[in-house]
C-alpha atoms as a PDB file:
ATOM      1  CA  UNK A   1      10.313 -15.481  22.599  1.00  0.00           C
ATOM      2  CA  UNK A   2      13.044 -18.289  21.416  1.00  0.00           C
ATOM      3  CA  UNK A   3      16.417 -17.126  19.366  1.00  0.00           C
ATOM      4  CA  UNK A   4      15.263 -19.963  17.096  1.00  0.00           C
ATOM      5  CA  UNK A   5      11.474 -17.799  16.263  1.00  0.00           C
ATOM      6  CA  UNK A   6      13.321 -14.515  15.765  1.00  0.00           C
ATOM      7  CA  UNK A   7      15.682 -15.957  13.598  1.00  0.00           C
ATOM      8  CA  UNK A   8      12.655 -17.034  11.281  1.00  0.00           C
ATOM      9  CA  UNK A   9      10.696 -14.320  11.837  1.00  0.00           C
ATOM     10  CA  UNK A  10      13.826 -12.386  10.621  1.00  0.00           C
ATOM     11  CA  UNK A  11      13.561 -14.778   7.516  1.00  0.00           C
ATOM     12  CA  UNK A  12      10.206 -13.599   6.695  1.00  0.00           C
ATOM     13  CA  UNK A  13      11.556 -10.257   6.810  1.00  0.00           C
ATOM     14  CA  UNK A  14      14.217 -10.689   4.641  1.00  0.00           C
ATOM     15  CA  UNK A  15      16.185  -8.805   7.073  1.00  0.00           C
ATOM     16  CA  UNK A  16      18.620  -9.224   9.846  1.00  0.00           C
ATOM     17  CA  UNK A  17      18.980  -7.240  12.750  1.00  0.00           C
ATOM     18  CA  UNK A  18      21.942  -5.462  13.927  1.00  0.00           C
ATOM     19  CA  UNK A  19      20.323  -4.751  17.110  1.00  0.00           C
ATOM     20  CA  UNK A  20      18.071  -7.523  18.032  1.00  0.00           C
ATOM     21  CA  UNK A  21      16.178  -5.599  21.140  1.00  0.00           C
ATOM     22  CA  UNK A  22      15.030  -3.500  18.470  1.00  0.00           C
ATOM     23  CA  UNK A  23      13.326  -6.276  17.330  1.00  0.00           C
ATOM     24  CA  UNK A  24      11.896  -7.479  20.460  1.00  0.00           C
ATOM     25  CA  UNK A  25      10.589  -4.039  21.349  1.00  0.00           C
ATOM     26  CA  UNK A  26       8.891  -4.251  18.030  1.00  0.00           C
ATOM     27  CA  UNK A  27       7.157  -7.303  19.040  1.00  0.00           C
ATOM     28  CA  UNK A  28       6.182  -6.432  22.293  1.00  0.00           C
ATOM     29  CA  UNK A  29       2.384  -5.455  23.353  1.00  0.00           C
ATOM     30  CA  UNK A  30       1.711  -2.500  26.019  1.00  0.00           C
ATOM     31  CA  UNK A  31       0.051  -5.596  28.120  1.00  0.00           C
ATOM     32  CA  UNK A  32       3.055  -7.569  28.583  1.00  0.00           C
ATOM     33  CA  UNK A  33       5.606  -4.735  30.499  1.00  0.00           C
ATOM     34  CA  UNK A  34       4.721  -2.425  33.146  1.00  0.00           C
ATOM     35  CA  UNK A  35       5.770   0.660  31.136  1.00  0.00           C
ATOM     36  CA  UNK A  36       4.519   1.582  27.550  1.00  0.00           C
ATOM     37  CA  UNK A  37       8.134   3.186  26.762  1.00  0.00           C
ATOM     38  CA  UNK A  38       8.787  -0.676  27.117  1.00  0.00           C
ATOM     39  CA  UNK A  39       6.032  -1.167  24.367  1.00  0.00           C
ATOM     40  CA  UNK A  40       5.982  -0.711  20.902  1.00  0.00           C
ATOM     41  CA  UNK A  41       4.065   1.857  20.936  1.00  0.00           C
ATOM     42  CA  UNK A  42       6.653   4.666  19.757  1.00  0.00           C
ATOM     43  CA  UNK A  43       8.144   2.610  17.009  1.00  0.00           C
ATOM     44  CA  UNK A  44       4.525   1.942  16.009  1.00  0.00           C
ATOM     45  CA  UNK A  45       4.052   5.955  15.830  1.00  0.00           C
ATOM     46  CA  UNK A  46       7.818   6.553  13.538  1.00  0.00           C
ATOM     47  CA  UNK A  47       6.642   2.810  11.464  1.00  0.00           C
ATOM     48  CA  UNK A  48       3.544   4.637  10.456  1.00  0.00           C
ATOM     49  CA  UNK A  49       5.343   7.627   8.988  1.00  0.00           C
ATOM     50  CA  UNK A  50       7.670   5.603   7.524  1.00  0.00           C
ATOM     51  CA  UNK A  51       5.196   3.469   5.772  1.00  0.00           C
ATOM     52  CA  UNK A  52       3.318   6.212   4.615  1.00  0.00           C
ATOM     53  CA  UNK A  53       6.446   8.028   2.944  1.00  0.00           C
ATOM     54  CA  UNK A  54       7.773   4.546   1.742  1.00  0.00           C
ATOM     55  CA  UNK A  55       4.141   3.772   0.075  1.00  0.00           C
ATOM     56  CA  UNK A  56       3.901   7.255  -1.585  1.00  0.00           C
ATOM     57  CA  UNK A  57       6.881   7.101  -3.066  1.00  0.00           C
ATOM     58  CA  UNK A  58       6.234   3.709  -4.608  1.00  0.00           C
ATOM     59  CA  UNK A  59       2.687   5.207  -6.500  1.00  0.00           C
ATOM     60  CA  UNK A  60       4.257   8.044  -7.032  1.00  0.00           C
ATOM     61  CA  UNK A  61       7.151   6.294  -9.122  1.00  0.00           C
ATOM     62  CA  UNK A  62       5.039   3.453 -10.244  1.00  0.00           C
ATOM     63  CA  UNK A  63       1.827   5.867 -11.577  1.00  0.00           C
ATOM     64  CA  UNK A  64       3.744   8.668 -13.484  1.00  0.00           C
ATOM     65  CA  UNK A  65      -0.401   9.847 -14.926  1.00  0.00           C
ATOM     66  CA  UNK A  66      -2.332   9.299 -11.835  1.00  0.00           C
ATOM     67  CA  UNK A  67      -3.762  12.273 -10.799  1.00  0.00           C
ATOM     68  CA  UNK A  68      -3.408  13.282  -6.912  1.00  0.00           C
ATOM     69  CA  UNK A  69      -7.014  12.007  -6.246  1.00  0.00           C
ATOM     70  CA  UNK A  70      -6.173   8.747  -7.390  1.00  0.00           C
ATOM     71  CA  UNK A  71      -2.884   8.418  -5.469  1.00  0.00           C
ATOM     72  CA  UNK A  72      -4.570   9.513  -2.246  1.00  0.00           C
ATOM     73  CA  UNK A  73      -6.818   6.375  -2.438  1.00  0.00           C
ATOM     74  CA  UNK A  74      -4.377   3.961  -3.221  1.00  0.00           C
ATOM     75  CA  UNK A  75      -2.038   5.241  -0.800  1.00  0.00           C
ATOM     76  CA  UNK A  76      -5.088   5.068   2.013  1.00  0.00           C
ATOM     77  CA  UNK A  77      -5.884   1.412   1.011  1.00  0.00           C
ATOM     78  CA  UNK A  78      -2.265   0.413   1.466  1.00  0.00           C
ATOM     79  CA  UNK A  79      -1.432   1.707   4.519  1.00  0.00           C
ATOM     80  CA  UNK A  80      -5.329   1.255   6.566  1.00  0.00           C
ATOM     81  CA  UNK A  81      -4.433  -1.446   9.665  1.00  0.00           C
ATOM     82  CA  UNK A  82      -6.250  -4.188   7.544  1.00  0.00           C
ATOM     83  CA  UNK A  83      -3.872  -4.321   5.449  1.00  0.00           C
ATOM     84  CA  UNK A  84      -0.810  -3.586   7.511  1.00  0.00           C
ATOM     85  CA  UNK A  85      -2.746  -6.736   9.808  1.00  0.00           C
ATOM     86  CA  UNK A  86      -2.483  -8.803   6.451  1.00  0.00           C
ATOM     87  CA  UNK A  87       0.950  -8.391   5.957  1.00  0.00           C
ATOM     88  CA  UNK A  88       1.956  -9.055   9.622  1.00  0.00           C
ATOM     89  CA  UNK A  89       0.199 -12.029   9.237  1.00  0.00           C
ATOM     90  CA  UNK A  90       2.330 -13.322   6.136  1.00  0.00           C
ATOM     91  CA  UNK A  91       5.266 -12.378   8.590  1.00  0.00           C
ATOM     92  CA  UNK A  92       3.773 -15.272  10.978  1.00  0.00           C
ATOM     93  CA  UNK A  93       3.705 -12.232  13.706  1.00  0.00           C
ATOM     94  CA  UNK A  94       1.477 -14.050  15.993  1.00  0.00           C
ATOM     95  CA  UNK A  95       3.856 -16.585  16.574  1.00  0.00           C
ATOM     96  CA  UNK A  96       6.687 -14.465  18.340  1.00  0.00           C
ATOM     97  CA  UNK A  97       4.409 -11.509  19.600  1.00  0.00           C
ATOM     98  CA  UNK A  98       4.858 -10.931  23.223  1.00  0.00           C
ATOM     99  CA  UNK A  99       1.350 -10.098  24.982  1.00  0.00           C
ATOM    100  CA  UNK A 100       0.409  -9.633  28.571  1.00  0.00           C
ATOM    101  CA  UNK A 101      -1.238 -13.057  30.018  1.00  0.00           C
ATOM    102  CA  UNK A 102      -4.855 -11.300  29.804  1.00  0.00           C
ATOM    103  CA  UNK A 103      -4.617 -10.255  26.161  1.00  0.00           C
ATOM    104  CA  UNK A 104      -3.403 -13.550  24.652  1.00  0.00           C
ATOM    105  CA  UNK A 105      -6.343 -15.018  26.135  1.00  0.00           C
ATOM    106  CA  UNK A 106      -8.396 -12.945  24.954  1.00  0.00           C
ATOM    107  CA  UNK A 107      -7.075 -13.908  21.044  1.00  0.00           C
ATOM    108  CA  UNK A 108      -4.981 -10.443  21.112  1.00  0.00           C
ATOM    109  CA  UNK A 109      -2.246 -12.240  18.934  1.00  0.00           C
ATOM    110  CA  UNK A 110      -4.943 -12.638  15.488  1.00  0.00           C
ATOM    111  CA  UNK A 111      -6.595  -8.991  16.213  1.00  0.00           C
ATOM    112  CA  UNK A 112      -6.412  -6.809  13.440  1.00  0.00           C
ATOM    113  CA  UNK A 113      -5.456  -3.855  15.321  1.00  0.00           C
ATOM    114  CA  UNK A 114      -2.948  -5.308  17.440  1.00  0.00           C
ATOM    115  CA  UNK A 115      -1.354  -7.312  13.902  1.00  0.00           C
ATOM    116  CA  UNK A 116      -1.650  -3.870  12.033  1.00  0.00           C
ATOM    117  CA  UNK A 117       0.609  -1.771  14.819  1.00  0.00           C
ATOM    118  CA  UNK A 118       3.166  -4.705  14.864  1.00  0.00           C
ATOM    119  CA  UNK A 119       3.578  -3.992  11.388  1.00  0.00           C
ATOM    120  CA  UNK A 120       4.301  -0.410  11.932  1.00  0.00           C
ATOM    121  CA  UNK A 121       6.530  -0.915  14.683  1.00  0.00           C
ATOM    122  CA  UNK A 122       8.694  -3.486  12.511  1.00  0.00           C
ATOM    123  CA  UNK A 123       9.006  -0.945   9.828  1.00  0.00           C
ATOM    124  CA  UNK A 124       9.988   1.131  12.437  1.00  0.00           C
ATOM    125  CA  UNK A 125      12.734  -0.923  14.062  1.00  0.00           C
ATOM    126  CA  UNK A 126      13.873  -1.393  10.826  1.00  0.00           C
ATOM    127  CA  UNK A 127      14.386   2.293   9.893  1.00  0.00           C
ATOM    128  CA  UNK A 128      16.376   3.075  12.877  1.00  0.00           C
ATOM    129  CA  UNK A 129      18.439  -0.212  12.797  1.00  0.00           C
ATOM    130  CA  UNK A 130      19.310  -0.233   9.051  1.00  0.00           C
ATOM    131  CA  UNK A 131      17.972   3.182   7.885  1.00  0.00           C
ATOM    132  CA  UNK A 132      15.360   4.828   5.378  1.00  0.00           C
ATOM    133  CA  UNK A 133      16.436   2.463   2.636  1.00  0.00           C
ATOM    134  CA  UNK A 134      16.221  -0.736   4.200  1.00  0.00           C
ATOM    135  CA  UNK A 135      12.601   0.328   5.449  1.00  0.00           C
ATOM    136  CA  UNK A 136      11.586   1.042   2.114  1.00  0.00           C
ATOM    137  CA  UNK A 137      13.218  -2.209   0.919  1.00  0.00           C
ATOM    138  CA  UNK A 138      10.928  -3.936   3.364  1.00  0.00           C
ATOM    139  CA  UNK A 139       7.946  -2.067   2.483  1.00  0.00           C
ATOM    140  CA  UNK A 140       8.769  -2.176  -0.871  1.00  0.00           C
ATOM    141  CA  UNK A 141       8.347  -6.557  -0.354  1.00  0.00           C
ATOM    142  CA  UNK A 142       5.295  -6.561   1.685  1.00  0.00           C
ATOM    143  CA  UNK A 143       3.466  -3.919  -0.206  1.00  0.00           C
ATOM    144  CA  UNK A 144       4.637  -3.557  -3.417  1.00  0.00           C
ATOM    145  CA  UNK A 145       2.367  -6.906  -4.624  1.00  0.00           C
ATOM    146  CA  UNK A 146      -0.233  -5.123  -3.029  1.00  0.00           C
ATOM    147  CA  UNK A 147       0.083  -2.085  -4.845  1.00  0.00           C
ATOM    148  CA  UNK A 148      -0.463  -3.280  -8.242  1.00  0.00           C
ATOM    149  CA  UNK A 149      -3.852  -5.369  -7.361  1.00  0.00           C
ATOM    150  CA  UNK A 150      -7.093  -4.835  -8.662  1.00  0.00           C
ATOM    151  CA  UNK A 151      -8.173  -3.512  -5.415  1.00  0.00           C
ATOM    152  CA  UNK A 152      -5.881  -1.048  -5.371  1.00  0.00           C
ATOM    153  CA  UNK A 153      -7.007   0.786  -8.638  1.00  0.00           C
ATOM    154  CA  UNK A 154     -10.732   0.447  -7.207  1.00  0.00           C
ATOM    155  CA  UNK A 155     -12.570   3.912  -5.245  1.00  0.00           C
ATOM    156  CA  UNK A 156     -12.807   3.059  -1.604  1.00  0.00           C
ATOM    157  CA  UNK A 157     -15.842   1.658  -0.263  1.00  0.00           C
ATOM    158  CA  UNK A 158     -17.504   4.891   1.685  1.00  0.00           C
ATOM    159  CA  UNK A 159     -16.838   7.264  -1.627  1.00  0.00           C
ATOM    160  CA  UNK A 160     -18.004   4.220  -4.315  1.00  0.00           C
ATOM    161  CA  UNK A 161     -21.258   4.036  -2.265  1.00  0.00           C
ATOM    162  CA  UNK A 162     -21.373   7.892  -2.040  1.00  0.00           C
ATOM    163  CA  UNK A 163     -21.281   8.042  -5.604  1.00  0.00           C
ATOM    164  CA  UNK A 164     -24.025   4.968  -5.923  1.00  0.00           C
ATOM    165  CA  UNK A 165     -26.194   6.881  -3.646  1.00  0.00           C
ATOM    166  CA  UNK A 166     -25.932  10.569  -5.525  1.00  0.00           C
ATOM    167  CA  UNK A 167     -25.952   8.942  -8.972  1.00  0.00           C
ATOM    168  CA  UNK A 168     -29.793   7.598  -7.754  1.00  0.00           C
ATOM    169  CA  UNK A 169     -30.920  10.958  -6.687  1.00  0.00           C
ATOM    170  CA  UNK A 170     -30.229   9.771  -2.713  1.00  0.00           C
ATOM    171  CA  UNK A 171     -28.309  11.996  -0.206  1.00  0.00           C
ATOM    172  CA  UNK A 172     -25.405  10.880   0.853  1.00  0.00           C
ATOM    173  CA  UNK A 173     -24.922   7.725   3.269  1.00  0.00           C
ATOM    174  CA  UNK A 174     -25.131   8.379   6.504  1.00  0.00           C
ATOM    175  CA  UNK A 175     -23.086   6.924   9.191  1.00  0.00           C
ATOM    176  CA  UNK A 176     -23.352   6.413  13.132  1.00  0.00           C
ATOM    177  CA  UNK A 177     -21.578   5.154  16.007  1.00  0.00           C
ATOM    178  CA  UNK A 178     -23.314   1.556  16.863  1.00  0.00           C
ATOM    179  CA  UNK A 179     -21.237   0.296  19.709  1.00  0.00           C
ATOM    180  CA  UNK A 180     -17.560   0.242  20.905  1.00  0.00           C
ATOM    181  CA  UNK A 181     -15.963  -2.577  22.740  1.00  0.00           C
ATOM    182  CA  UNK A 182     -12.448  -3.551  23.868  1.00  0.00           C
ATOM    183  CA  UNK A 183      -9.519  -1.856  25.864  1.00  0.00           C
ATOM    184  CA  UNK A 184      -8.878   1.761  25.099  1.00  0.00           C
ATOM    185  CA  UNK A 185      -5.382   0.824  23.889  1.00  0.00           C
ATOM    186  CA  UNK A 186      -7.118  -1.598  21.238  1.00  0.00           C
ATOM    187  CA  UNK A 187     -10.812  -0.544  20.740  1.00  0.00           C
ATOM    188  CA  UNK A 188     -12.906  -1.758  17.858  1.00  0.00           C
ATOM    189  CA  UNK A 189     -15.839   0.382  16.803  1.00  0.00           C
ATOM    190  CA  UNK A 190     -19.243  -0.509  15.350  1.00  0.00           C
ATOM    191  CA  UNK A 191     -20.698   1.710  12.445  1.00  0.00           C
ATOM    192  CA  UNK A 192     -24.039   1.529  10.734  1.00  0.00           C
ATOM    193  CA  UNK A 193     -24.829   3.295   7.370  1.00  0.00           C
ATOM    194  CA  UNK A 194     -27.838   3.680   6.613  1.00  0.00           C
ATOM    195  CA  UNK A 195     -28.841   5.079   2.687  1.00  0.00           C
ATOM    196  CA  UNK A 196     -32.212   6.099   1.936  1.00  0.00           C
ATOM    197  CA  UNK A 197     -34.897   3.475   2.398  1.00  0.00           C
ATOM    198  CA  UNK A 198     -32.556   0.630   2.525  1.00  0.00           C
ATOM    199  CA  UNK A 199     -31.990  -1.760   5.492  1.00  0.00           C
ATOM    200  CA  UNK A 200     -28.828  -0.423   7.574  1.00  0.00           C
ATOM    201  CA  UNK A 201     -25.501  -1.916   6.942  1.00  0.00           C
ATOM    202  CA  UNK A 202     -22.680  -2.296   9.835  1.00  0.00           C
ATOM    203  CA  UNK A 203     -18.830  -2.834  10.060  1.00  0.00           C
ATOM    204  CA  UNK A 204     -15.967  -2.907  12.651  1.00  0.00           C
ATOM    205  CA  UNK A 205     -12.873  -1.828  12.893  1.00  0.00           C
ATOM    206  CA  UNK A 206      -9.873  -0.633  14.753  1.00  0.00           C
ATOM    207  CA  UNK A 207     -10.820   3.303  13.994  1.00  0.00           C
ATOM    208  CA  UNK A 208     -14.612   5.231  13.880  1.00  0.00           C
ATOM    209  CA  UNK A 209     -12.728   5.652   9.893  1.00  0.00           C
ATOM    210  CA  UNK A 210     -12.304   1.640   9.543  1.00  0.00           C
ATOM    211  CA  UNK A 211     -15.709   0.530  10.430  1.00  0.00           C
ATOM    212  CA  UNK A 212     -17.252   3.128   8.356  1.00  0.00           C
ATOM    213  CA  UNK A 213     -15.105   1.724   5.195  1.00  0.00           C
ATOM    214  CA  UNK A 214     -16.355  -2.171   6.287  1.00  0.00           C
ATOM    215  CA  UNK A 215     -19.641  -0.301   6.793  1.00  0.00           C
ATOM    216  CA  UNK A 216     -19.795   0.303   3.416  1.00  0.00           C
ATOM    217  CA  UNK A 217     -18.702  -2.401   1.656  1.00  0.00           C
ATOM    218  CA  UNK A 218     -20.971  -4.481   3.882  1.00  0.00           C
ATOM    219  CA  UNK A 219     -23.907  -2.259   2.219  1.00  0.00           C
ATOM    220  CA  UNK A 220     -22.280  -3.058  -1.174  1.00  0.00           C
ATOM    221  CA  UNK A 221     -22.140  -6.694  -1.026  1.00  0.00           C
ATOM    222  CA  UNK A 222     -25.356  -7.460   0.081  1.00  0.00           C
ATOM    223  CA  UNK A 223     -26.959  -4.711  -2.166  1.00  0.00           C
ATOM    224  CA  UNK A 224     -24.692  -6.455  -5.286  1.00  0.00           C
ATOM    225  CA  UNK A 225     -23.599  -2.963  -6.032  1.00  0.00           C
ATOM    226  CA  UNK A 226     -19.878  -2.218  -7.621  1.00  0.00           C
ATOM    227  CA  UNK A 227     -18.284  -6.007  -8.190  1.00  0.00           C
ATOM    228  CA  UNK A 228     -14.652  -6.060  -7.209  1.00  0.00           C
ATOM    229  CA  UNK A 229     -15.194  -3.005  -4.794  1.00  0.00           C
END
């Protein structure tokens, strides 16, 4: 990756490196090195925690009467890999990603999964190279938006169509493992959901938790149940 693309990427970030090979580690897939210390795999693992704290804090500050039901579902739809993959994407991550030759064949640089830990792993570099407070600055950018959306303030999918199904006298959805495909570093799973005598829904995603979520909504939208959901 050029000087010139980290320099924008760094742009998009609103945040300049002190140590650039911070950065780079941050960018760089488990496909494209020999070793996975030489991955971003461990920055991905402190970026999560440091998302997670970053996000609660925010609800927890910006919904002073939300009870902690409420702030357990927004915080889960902020920090899920789709949305994690959505901000990486306003980022332009694709564009200075660094995957092994097999993987950016494959389209590895627009998968949600791969886009979602890259996001993690920049929060990540971030917090060690500038500390808590410029990771929460950064968070605070790419999430914050997020956090006030209509979305946000909606039930997630599985426990909207839980309450759809109960509030019709129907026991509760029912999910299972249709298929699983992909590397075992970047898997995506298949779920169907089936709820009493309607026609099975599916969804995919980068966790069995993911696809049940899309599993769900699928179910939702074509049954025209919950709009905005």
């Amino acid at each position: 990756m050029g000087g010139r693309d980290l320099d924008r990427f760094e742009k998009a970030l609103d945040y300049t490196f002190s140590d650039r090979a911070l950065l780079e580690l941050a960018l760089t897939h488990v496909s494209a090195t020999n070793k996975r210390l030489q991955s971003y795999q461990r920055l991905e693992f402190l970026g999560d925690r440091v998302l997670g704290l970053a996000v609660a804090n925010m609800l927890f500050i910006a919904f002073p009467q939300a009870e902690e039901g409420e702030l357990s579902r927004r915080l889960a739809d902020l920090v899920r890999k789709e949305t994690c993959a959505d901000v990486a994407r306003e980022w332009a991550a694709a564009r200075v990603l660094k995957l092994g030759e097999g993987e950016a064949q494959s389209g590895g640089a627009q998968k949600a999964a791969i886009l979602g830990d890259i996001c993690e792993a920049v929060i990540g570099a971030v917090f060690i190279d500038g500390g808590y407070d410029a990771a929460a600055t950064l968070v605070e950018r790419a999430f914050g938006p997020r956090m006030t959306a209509a979305r946000s303030a909606a039930r997630d999918p599985k426990s909207a169509l839980q309450e759809w199904a109960q509030g019709l006298g129907h026991a509760a959805p029912a999910y299972s493992l249709a298929g699983q495909s992909g590397p075992d570093h970047a898997p995506t799973f298949i779920v169907a959901v089936a709820v009493g005598g309607y026609a099975s829904a599916k969804g995919e995603g980068p966790s069995k938790r993911a696809a049940e979520q899309a599993a769900a909504e699928a179910f939702m939208t074509r049954e025209k149940i919950g709009a905005g959901v």
